[in-house]
Protein backbone atom coordinates (compact mmCIF):
# COMPACT_ATOMS: atom_id res chain seq x y z
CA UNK A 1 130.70 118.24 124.89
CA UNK A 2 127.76 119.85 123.90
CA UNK A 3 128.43 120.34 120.37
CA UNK A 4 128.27 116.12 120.47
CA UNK A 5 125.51 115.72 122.27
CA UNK A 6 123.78 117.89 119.44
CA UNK A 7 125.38 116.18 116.57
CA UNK A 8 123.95 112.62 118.31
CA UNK A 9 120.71 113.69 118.87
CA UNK A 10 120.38 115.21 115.28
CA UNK A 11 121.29 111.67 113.88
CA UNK A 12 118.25 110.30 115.92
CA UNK A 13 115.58 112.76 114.27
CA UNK A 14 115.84 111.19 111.09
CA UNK A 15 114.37 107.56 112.41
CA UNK A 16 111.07 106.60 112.53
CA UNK A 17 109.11 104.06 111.10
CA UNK A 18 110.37 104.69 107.75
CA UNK A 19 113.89 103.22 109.11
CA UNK A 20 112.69 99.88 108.91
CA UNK A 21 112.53 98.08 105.60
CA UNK A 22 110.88 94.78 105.25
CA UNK A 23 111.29 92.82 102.65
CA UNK A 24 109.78 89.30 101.66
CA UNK A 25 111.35 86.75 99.32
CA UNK A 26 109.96 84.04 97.32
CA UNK A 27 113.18 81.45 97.79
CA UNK A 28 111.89 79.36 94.83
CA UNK A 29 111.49 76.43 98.17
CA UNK A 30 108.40 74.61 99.03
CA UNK A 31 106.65 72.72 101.78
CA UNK A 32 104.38 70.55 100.89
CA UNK A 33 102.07 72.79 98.71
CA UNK A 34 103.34 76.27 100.37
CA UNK A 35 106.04 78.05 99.22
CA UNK A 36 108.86 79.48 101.47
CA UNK A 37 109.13 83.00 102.30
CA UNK A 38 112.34 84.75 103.42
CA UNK A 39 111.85 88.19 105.30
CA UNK A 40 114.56 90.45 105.65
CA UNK A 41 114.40 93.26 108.55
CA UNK A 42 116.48 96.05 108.14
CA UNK A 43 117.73 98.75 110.20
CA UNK A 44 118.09 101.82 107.94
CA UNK A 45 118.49 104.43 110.86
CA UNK A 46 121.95 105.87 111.64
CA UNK A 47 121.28 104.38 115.11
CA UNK A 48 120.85 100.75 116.66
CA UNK A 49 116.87 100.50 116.64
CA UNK A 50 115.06 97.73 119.62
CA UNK A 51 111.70 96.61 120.43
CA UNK A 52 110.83 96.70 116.50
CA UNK A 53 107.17 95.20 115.94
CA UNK A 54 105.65 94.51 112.56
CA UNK A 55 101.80 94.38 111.66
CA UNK A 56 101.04 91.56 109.85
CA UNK A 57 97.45 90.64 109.61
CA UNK A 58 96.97 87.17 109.42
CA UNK A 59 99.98 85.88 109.08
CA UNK A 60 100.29 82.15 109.50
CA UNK A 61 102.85 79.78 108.62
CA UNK A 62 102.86 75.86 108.06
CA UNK A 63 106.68 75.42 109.40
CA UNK A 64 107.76 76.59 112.64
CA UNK A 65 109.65 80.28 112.61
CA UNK A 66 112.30 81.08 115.15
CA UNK A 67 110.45 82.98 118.21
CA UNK A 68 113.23 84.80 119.13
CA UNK A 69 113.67 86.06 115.75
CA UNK A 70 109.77 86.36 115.06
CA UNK A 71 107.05 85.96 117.33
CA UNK A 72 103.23 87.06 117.62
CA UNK A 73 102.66 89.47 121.01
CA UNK A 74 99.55 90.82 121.75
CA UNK A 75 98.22 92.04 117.89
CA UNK A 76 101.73 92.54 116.65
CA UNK A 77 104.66 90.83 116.25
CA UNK A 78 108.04 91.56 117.98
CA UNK A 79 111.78 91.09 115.62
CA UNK A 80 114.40 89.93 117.38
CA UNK A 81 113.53 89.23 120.69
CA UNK A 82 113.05 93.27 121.36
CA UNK A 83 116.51 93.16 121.22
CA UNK A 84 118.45 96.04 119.53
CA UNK A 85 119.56 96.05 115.46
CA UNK A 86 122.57 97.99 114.28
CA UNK A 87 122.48 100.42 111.92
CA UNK A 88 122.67 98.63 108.09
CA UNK A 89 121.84 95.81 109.65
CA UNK A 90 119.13 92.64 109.24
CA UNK A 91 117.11 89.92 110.77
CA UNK A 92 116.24 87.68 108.70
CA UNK A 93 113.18 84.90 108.94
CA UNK A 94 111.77 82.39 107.13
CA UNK A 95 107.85 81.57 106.83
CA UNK A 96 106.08 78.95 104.65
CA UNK A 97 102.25 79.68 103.37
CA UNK A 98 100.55 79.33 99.99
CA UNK A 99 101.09 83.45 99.43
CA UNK A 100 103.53 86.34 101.32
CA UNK A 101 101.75 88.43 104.11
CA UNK A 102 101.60 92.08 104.03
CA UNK A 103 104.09 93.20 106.72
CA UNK A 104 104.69 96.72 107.86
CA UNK A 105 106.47 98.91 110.81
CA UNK A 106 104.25 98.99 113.73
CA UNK A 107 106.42 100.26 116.20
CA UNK A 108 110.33 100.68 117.55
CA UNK A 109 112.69 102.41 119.77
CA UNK A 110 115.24 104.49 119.01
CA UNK A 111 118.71 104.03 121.02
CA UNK A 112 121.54 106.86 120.02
């Protein structure tokens, strides 16, 4: 039993910040004059990962984006609803503006 517990708490050390990849895509669609961003969230950690929150100064969009997939709360912005990510897995969101934000890892929790 404890040989387990080790092994599942080793897993954990390795996630951090760094276990979140975000990346933006041009999809080639526009609104209006803006072009359409697609942002892909994923978890890269060996373990489900919730409450992930992106910086993203001044971000704005001209169509709405899904709050419970993206959503501004207090200066950051919460994926997901909070809710938890599986490992390998994405959220995905789409944004329309006339260039791609700058979006990075503010915070998450780890749940092994």
């Amino acid at each position: 039993m404890l040989i387990s517990l080790f092994v599942l708490t080793a897993d954990c050390q390795g996630c951090d910040l760094s276990s979140i990849r975000v990346q933006p895509t041009n999809t080639g669609e526009k609104v209006g004059n803006d072009k359409v961003f697609e942002v892909e969230v994923k978890n890269v950690c060996s373990c489900t990962i919730s409450s992930v929150f992106l910086r993203s100064v001044g971000f704005s969009s001209s169509i709405v984006v899904d709050p419970k997939l993206f959503r501004r709360e207090g200066t950051d912005y919460v994926v997901n609803d909070g809710k938890g990510i599986p490992s390998s897995q994405s959220i995905k969101f789409r944004y329309a503006w006339d260039r791609a934000f700058a979006m990075s890892p503010a915070s998450l929790k780890v749940n092994c």
